[in-house]
C-alpha atoms as a PDB file:
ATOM      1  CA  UNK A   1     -24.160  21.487  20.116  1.00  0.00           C
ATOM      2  CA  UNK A   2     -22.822  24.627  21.451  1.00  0.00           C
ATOM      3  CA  UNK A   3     -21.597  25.022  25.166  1.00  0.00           C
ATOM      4  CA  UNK A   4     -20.842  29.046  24.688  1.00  0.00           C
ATOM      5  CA  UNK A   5     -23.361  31.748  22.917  1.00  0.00           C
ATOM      6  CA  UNK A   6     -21.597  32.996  19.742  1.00  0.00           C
ATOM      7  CA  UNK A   7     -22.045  36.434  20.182  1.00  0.00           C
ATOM      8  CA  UNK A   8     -22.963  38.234  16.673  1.00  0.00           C
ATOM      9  CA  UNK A   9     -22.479  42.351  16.054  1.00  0.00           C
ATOM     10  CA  UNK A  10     -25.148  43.920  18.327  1.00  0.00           C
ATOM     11  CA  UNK A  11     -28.133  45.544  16.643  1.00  0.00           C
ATOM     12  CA  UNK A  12     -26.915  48.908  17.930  1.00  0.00           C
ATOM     13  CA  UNK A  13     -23.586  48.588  16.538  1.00  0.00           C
ATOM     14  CA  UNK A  14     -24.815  47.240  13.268  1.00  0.00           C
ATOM     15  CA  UNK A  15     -27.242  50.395  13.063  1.00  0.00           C
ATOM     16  CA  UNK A  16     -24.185  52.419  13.320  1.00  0.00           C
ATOM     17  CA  UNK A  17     -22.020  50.233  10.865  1.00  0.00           C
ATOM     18  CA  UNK A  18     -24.854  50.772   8.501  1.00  0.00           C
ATOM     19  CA  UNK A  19     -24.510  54.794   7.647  1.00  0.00           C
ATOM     20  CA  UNK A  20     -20.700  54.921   8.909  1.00  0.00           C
ATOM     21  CA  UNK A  21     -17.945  52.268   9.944  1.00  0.00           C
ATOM     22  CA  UNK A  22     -15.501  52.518  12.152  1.00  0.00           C
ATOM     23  CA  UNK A  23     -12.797  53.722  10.338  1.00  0.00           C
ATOM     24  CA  UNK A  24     -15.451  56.617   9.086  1.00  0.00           C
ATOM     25  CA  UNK A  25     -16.556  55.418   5.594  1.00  0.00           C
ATOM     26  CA  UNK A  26     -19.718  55.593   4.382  1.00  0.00           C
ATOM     27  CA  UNK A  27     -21.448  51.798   4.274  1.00  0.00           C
ATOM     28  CA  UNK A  28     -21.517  50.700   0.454  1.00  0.00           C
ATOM     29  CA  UNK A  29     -23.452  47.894  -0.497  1.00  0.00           C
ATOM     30  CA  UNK A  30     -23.150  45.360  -3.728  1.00  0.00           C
ATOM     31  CA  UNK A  31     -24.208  41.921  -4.702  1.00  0.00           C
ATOM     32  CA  UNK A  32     -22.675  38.973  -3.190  1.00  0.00           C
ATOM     33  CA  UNK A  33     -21.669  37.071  -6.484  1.00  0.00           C
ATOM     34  CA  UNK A  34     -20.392  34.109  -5.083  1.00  0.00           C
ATOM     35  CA  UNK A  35     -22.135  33.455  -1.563  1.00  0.00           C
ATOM     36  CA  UNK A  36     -19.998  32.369   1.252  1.00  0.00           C
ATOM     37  CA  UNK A  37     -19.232  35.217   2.929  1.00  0.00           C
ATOM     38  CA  UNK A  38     -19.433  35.141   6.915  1.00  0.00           C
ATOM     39  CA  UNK A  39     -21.785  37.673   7.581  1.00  0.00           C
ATOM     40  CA  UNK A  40     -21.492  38.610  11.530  1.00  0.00           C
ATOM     41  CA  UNK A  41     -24.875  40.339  11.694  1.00  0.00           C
ATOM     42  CA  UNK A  42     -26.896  36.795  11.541  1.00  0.00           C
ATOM     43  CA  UNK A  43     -23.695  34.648  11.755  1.00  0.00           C
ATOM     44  CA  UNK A  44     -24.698  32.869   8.732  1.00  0.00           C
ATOM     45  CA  UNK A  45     -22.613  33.001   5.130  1.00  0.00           C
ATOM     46  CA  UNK A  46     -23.882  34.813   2.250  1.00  0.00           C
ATOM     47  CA  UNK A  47     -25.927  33.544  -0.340  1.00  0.00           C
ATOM     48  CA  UNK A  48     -25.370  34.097  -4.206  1.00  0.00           C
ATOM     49  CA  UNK A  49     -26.909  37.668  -5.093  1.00  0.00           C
ATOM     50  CA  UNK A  50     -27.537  38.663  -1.917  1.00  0.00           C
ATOM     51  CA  UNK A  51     -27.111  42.234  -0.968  1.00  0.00           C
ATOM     52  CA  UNK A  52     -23.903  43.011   1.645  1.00  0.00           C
ATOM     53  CA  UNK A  53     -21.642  45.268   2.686  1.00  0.00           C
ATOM     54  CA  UNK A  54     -18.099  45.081   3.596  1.00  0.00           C
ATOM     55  CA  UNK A  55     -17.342  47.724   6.778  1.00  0.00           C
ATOM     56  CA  UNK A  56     -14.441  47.956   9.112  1.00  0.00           C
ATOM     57  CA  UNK A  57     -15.434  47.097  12.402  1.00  0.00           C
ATOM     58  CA  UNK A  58     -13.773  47.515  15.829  1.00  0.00           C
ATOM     59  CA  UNK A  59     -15.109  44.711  18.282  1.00  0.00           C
ATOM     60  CA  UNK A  60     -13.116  45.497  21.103  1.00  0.00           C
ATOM     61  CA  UNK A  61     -13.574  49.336  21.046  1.00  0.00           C
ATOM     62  CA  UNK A  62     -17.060  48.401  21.446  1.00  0.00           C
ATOM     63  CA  UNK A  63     -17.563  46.174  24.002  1.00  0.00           C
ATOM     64  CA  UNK A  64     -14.740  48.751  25.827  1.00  0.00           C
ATOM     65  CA  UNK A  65     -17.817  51.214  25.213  1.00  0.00           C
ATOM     66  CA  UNK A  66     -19.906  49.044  27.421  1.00  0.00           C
ATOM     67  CA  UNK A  67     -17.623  48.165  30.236  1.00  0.00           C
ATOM     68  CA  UNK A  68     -15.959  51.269  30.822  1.00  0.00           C
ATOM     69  CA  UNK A  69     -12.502  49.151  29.820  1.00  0.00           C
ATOM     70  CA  UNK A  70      -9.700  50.942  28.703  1.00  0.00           C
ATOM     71  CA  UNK A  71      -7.847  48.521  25.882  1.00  0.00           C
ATOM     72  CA  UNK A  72      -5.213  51.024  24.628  1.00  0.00           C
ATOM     73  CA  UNK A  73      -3.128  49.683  21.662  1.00  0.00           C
ATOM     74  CA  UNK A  74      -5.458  46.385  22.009  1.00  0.00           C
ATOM     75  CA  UNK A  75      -8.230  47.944  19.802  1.00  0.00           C
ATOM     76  CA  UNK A  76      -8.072  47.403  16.221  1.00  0.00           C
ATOM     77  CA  UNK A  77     -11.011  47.495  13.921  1.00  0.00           C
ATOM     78  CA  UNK A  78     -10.510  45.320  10.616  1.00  0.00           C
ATOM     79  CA  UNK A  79     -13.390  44.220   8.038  1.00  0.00           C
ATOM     80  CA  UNK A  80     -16.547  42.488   8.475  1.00  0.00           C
ATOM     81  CA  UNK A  81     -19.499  41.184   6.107  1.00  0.00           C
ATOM     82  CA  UNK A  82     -23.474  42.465   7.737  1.00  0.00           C
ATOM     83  CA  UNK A  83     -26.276  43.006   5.697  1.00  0.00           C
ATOM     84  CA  UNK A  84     -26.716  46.552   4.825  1.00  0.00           C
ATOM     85  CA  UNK A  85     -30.593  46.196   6.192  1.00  0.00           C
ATOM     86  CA  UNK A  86     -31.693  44.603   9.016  1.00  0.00           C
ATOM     87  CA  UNK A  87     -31.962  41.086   8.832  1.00  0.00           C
ATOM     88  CA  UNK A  88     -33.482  39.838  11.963  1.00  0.00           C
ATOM     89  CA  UNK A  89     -30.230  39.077  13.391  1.00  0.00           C
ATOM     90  CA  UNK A  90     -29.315  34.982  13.283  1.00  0.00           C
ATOM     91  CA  UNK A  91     -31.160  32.257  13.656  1.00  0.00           C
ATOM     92  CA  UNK A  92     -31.134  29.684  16.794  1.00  0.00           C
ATOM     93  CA  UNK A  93     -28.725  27.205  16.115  1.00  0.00           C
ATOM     94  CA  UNK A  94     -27.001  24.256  18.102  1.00  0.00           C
ATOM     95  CA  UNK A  95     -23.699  24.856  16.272  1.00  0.00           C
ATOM     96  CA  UNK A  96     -20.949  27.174  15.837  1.00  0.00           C
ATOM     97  CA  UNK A  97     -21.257  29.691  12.793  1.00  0.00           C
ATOM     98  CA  UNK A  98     -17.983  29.469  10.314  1.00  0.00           C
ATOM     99  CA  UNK A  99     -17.150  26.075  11.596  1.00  0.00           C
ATOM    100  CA  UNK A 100     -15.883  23.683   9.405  1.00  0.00           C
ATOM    101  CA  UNK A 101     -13.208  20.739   9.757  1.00  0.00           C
ATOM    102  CA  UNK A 102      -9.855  21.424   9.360  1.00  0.00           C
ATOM    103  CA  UNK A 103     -10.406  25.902   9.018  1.00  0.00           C
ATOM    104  CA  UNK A 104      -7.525  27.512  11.186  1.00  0.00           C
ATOM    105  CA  UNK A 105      -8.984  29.292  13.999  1.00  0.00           C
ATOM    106  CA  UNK A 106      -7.577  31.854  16.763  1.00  0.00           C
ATOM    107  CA  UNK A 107      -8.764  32.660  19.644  1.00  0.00           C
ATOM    108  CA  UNK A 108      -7.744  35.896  21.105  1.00  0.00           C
ATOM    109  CA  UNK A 109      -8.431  36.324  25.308  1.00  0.00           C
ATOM    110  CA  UNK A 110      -8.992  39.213  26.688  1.00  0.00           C
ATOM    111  CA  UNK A 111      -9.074  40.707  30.414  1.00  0.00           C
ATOM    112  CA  UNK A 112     -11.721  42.501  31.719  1.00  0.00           C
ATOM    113  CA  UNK A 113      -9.685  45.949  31.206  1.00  0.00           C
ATOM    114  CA  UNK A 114      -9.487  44.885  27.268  1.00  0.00           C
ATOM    115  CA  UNK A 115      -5.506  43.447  27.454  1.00  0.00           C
ATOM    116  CA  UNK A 116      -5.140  40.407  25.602  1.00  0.00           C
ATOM    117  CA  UNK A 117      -4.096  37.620  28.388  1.00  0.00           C
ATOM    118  CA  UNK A 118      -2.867  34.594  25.866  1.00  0.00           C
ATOM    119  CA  UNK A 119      -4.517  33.083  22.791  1.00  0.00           C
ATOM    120  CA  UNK A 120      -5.006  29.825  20.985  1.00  0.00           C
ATOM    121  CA  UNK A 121      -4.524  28.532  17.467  1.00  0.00           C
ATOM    122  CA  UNK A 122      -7.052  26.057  16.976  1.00  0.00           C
ATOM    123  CA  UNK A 123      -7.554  23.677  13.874  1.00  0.00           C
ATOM    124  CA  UNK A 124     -11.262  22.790  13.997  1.00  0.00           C
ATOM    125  CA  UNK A 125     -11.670  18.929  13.973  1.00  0.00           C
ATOM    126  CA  UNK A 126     -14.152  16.812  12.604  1.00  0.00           C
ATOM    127  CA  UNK A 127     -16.553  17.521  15.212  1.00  0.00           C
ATOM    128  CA  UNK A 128     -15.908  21.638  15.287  1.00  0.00           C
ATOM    129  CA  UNK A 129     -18.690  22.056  18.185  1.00  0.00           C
ATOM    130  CA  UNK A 130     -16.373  19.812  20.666  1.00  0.00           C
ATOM    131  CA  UNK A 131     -13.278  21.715  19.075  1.00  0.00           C
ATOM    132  CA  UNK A 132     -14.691  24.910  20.154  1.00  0.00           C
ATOM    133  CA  UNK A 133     -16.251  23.818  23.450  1.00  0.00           C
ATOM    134  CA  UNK A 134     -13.102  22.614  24.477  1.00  0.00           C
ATOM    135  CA  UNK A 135     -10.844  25.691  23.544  1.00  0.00           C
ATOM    136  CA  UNK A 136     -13.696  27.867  25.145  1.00  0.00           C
ATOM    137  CA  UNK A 137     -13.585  25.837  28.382  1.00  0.00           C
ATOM    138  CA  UNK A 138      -9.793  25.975  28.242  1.00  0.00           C
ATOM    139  CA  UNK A 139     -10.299  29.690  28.134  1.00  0.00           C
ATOM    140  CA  UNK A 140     -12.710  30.503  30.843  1.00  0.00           C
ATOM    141  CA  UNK A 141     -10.915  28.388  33.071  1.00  0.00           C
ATOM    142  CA  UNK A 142      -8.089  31.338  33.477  1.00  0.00           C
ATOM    143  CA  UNK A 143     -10.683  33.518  36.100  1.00  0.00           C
ATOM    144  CA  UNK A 144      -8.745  36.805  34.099  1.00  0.00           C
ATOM    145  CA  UNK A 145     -10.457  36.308  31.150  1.00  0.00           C
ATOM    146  CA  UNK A 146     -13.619  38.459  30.201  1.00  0.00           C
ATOM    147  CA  UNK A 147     -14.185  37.627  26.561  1.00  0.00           C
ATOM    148  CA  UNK A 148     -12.975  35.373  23.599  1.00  0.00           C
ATOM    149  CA  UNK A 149     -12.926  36.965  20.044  1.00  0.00           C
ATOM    150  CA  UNK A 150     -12.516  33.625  17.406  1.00  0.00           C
ATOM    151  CA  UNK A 151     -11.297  34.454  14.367  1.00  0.00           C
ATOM    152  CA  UNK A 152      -9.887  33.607  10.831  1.00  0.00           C
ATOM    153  CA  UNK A 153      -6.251  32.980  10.358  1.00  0.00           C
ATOM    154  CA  UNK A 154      -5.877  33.546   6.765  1.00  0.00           C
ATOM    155  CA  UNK A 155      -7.421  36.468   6.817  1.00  0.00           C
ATOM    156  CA  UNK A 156      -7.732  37.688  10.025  1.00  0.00           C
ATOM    157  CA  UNK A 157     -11.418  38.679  10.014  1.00  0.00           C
ATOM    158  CA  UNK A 158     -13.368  38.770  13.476  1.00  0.00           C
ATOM    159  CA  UNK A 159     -16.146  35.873  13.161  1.00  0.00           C
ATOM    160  CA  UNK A 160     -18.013  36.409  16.765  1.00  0.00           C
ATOM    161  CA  UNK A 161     -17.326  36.857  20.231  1.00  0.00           C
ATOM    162  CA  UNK A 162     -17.687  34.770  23.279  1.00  0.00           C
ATOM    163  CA  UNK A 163     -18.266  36.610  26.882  1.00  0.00           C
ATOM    164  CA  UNK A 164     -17.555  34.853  30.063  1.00  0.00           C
ATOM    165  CA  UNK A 165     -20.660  32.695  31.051  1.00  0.00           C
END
């Protein structure tokens, strides 16, 4: 069961993603052939033949769009699965999306100005909801920290963001 609200791409943003990323490509879509990707639109993974797209996506820029933050050499945009049509958004759930035991996780804190304030590596156990509750909690307990981005280590990839409760 989740203790924190997985935050996925905001419908706004994912309109946007949709005609143009944010490294200014056009949004191409193709055929999932495999399944499995981690789409961050309904925080779900791909199924085989399903239609995605694969944009570059700037999470911090964003919410700095919001707050009136100023994250300087902080943002980075890197790529991200979403359906290339709305999809509804996700579905409720009681557990953490991407979460499996034993995947390599980081979790990247970040101030309310958009610095990064410290970070985690965290190996999800075989209970990945307590894994994540507890690196969350370990988080928000620094008062300095706005927001928690989780994501992949082998690749990198943003899976979701976690704002201060």
């Amino acid at each position: 069961m989740t203790t924190y609200s997985p935050r996925p791409i905001s419908p706004a943003a994912l309109d946007r993603l949709r005609v143009t990323d944010d490294a200014g490509r056009a949004c191409v879509a193709h055929t999932a052939a495999e399944g499995g990707d981690p789409l961050r639109c309904c925080l779900r993974a791909s199924a085989p033949g399903e239609r995605i797209a694969l944009v570059s996506y700037a999470p911090l820029r964003r919410w700095a769009a919001e707050t009136g933050a100023e994250p300087g050499a902080y943002d980075e945009q890197g790529p991200v699965f979403i359906h290339p049509a709305d999809c509804g958004g996700p579905a409720p759930s009681e557990e953490y999306p991407f979460s499996r035991a034993g995947a390599l996780r980081t979790l990247r804190r970040y101030d309310a100005a958009g610095r990064i304030v410290g970070g985690r590596l965290l190996e999800l156990p075989e209970d990945p909801g307590t894994g994540f509750d507890e690196a969350l909690t370990e988080a928000f307990a620094d008062p300095s920290v706005a927001l928690v981005h989780v994501r992949a280590v082998e690749y990198g990839c943003f899976h979701f963001e976690v704002r201060r409760p």
